[in-house]
Protein backbone atom coordinates (compact mmCIF):
# COMPACT_ATOMS: atom_id res chain seq x y z
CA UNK A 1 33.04 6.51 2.96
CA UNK A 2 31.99 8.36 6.11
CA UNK A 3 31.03 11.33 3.31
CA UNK A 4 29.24 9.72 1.21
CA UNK A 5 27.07 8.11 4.51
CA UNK A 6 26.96 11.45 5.74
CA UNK A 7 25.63 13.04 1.96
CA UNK A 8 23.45 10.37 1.72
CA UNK A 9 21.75 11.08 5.32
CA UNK A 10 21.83 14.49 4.39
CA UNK A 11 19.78 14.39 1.11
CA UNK A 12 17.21 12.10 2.46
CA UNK A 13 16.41 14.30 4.94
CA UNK A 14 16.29 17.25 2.55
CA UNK A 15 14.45 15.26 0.45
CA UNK A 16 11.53 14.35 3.19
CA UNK A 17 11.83 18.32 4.89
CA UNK A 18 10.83 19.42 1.14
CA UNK A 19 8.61 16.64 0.92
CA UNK A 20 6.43 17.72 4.33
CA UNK A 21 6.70 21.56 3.15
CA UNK A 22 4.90 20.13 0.09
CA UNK A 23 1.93 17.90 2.12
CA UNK A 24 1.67 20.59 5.29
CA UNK A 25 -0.69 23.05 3.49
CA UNK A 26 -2.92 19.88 2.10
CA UNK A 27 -2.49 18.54 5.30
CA UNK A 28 -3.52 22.02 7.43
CA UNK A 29 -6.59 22.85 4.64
CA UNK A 30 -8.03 18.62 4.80
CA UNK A 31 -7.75 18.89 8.23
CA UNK A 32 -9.51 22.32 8.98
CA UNK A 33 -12.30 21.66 6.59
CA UNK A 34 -12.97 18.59 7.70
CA UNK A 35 -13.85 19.46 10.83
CA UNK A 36 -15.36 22.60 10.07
CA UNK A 37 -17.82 20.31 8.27
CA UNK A 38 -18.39 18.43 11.05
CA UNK A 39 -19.42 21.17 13.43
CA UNK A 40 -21.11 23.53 10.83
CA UNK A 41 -23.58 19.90 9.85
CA UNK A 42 -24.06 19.80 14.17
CA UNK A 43 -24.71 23.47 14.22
CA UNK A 44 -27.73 23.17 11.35
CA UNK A 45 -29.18 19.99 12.94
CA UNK A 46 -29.81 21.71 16.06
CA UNK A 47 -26.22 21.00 18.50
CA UNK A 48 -24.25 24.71 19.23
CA UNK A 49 -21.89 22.60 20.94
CA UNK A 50 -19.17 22.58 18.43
CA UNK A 51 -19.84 26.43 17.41
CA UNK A 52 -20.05 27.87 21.72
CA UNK A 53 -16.59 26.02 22.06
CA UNK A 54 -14.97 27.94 18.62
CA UNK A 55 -14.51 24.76 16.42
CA UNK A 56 -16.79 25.81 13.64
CA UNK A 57 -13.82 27.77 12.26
CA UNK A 58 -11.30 27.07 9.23
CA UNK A 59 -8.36 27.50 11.68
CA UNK A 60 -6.52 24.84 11.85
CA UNK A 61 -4.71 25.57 15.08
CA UNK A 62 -8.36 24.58 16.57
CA UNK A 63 -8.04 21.37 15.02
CA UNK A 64 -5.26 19.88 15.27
CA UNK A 65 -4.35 16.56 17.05
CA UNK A 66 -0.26 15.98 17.93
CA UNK A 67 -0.60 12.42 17.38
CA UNK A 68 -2.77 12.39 14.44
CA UNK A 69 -0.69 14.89 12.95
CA UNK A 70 2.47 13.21 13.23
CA UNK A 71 0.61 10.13 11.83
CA UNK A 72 -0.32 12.32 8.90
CA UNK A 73 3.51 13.35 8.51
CA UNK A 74 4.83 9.57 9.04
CA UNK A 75 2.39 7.39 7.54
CA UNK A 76 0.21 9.73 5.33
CA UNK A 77 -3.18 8.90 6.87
CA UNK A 78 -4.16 10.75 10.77
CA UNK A 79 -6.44 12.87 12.13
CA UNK A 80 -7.28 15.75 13.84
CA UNK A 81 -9.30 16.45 17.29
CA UNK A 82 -12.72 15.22 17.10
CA UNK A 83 -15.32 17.87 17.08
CA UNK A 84 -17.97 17.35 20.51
CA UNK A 85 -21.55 16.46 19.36
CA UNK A 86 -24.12 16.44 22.08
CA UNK A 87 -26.81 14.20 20.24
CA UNK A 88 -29.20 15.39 22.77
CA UNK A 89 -29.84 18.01 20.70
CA UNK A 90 -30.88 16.53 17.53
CA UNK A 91 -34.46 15.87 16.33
CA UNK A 92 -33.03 12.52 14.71
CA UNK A 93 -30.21 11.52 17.07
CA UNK A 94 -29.20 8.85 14.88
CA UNK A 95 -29.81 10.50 11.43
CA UNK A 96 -28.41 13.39 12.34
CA UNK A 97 -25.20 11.69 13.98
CA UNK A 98 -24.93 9.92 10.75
CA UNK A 99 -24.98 13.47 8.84
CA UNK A 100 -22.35 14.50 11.24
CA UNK A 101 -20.21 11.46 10.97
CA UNK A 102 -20.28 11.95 7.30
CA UNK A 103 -19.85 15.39 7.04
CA UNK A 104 -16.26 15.84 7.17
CA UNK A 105 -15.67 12.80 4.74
CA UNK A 106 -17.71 14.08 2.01
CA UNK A 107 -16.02 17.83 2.84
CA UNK A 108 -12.47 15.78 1.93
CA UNK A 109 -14.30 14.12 -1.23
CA UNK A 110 -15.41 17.69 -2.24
CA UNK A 111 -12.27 19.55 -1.82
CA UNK A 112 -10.34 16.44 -3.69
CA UNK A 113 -12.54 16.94 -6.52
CA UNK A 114 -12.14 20.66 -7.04
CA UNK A 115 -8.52 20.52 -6.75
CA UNK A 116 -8.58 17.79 -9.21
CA UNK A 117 -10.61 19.83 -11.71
CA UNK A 118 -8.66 22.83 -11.37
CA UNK A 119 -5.44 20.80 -12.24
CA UNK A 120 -6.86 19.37 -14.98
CA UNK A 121 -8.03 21.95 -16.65
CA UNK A 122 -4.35 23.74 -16.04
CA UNK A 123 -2.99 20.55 -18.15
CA UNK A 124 -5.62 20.83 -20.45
CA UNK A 125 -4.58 24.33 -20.84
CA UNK A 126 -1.30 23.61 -20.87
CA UNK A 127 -0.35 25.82 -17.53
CA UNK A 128 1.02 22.20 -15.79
CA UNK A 129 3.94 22.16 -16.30
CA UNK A 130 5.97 23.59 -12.96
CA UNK A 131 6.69 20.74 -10.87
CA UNK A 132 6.79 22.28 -7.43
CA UNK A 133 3.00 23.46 -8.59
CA UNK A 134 1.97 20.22 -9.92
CA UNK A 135 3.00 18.22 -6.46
CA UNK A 136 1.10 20.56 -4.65
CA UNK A 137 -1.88 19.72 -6.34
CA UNK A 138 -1.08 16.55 -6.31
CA UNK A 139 -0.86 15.95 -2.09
CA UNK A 140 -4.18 18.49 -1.99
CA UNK A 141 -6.12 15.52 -3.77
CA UNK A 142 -4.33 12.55 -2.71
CA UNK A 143 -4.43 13.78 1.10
CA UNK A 144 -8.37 14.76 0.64
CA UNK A 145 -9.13 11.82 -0.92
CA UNK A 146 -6.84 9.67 1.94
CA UNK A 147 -8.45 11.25 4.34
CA UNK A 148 -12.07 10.55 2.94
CA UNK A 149 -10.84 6.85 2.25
CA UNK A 150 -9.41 6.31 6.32
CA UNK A 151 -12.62 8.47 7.94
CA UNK A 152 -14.47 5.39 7.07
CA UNK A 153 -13.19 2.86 8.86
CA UNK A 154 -15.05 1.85 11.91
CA UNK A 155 -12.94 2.45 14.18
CA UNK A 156 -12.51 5.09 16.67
CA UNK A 157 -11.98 7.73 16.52
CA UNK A 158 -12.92 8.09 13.26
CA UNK A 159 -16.35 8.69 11.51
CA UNK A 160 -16.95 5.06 10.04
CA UNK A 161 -16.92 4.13 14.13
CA UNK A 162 -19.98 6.56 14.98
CA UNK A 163 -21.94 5.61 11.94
CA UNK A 164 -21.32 1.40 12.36
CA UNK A 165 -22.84 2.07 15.87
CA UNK A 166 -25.40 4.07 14.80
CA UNK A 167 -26.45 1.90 12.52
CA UNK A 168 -26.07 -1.91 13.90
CA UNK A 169 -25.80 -1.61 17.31
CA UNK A 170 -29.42 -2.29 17.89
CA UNK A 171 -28.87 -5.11 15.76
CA UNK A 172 -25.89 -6.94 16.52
CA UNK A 173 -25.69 -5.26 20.71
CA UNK A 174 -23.06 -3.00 22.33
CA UNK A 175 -20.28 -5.45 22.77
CA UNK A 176 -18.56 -5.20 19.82
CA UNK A 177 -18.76 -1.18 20.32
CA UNK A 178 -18.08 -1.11 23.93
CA UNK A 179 -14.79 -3.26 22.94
CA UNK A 180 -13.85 -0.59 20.21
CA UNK A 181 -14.23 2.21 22.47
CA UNK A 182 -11.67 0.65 25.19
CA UNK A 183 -9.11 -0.36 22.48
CA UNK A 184 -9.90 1.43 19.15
CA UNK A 185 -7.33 3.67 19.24
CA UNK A 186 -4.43 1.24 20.02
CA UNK A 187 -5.50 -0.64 16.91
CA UNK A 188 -5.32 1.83 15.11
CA UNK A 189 -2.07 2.90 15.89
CA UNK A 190 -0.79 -0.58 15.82
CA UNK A 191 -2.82 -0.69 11.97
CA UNK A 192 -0.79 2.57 10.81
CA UNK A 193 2.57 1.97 12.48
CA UNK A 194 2.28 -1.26 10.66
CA UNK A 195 1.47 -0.81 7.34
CA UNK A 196 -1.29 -3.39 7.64
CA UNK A 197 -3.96 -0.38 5.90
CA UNK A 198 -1.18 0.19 2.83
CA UNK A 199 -2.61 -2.45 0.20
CA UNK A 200 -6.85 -1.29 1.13
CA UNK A 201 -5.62 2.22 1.37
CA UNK A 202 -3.75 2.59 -1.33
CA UNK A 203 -6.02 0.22 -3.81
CA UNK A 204 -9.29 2.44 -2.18
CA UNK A 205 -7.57 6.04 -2.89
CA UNK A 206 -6.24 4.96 -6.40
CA UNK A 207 -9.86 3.65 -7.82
CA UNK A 208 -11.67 6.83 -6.15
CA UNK A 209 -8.38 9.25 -7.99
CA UNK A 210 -9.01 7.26 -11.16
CA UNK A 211 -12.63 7.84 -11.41
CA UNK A 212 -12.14 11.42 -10.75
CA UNK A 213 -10.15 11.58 -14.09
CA UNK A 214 -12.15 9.99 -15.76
CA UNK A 215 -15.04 12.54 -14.68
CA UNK A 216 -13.04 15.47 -15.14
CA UNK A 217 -11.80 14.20 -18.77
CA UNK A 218 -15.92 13.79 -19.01
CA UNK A 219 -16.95 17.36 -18.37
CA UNK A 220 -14.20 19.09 -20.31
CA UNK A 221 -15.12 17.21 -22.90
CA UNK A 222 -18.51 18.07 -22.89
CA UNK A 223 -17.31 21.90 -22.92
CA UNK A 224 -15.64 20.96 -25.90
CA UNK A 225 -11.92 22.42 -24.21
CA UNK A 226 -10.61 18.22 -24.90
């Protein structure tokens, strides 16, 4: 009994080291670009800030965050250091934050799309059909496309945070912000540890990967290769 406990143990952690070899490159390459977005949008609106202090770079040993890492290994969704913005030097502080903000999400939607296309058109080619290749692909879009999905939420330290208080706090005041700020990232450790996101996570990342097929099935059909 004690070795079959012991085999058991053994392949499930087998099974989740292959598992993270599997996500870590989708992991490293959402991460990096995400944040490269995010400084390379502050650097053409004006703020150096990000680019003097070397984080407009696809490196993703400048990006990374321990804890939102290990969230990324653990629960799926994290995130990496935020990139500094010094909104003094925008012509549009809160335009250009909002460009910012956004950046790095629609970097994540970008790179889930292209990977998507590429694998499709390998099945519609028929060149799908190694499985270590195909679950590659696979965390490359569903990380991306996670990522985009948890960015929004406005909460910080993510993006949806700076653009809700760009955009209502002259509307609704700084309280609800100011409270954010203080315990944000609690609650969102508490939200992830959890598993209170799961069911909007999961539902949001699902519809966005189904209307990507359904787009990519689109233009290879129009290129007649369907």
């Amino acid at each position: 009994m004690l070795n079959s406990i012991a085999n058991g143990i053994s392949g499930s952690l087998g099974s989740y080291v292959m598992e993270l070899l599997y996500r870590m490159p989708a992991i490293l390459v959402a991460l990096a670009f995400h944040e490269w977005a995010h400084a390379y949008a502050a650097y053409k609106l004006g703020d150096p800030t990000a680019y003097n202090l070397g984080r407009m770079t696809l490196n993703p040993l400048a990006h990374i965050d321990l804890i939102g890492l290990i969230m990324m290994m653990l629960v799926r969704f994290g995130w990496a250091k935020p990139v500094p913005v010094s909104t003094r030097n925008f012509k549009h502080p809160r335009r250009d934050e909002i460009i910012v903000s956004l950046a790095g999400v629609a970097m994540n939607l970008v790179l889930a799309f292209v990977t998507m296309l590429i694998f499709f058109g390998l099945m519609v080619a028929g060149k799908a059909g190694n499985a270590a290749l195909n679950t590659i692909f696979y965390y490359f879009y569903f990380i991306n496309l996670g990522l985009c999905v948890f960015n929004i939420l406005p909460i910080p330290p993510l993006d949806g945070f700076h653009v809700a208080s760009c955009l209502f706090m002259r509307s609704i005041g700084p309280k609800p912000f100011m409270f954010l700020q203080k315990y944000g990232f609690v609650i969102l450790i508490v939200l992830l540890m959890t598993n209170w996101l799961d069911g909007i996570m999961s539902s949001a990342v699902n519809f966005l990967m189904s209307g990507m097929m359904n787009i990519c099935a689109a233009i290879y059909g129009l290129l007649g290769l369907m």
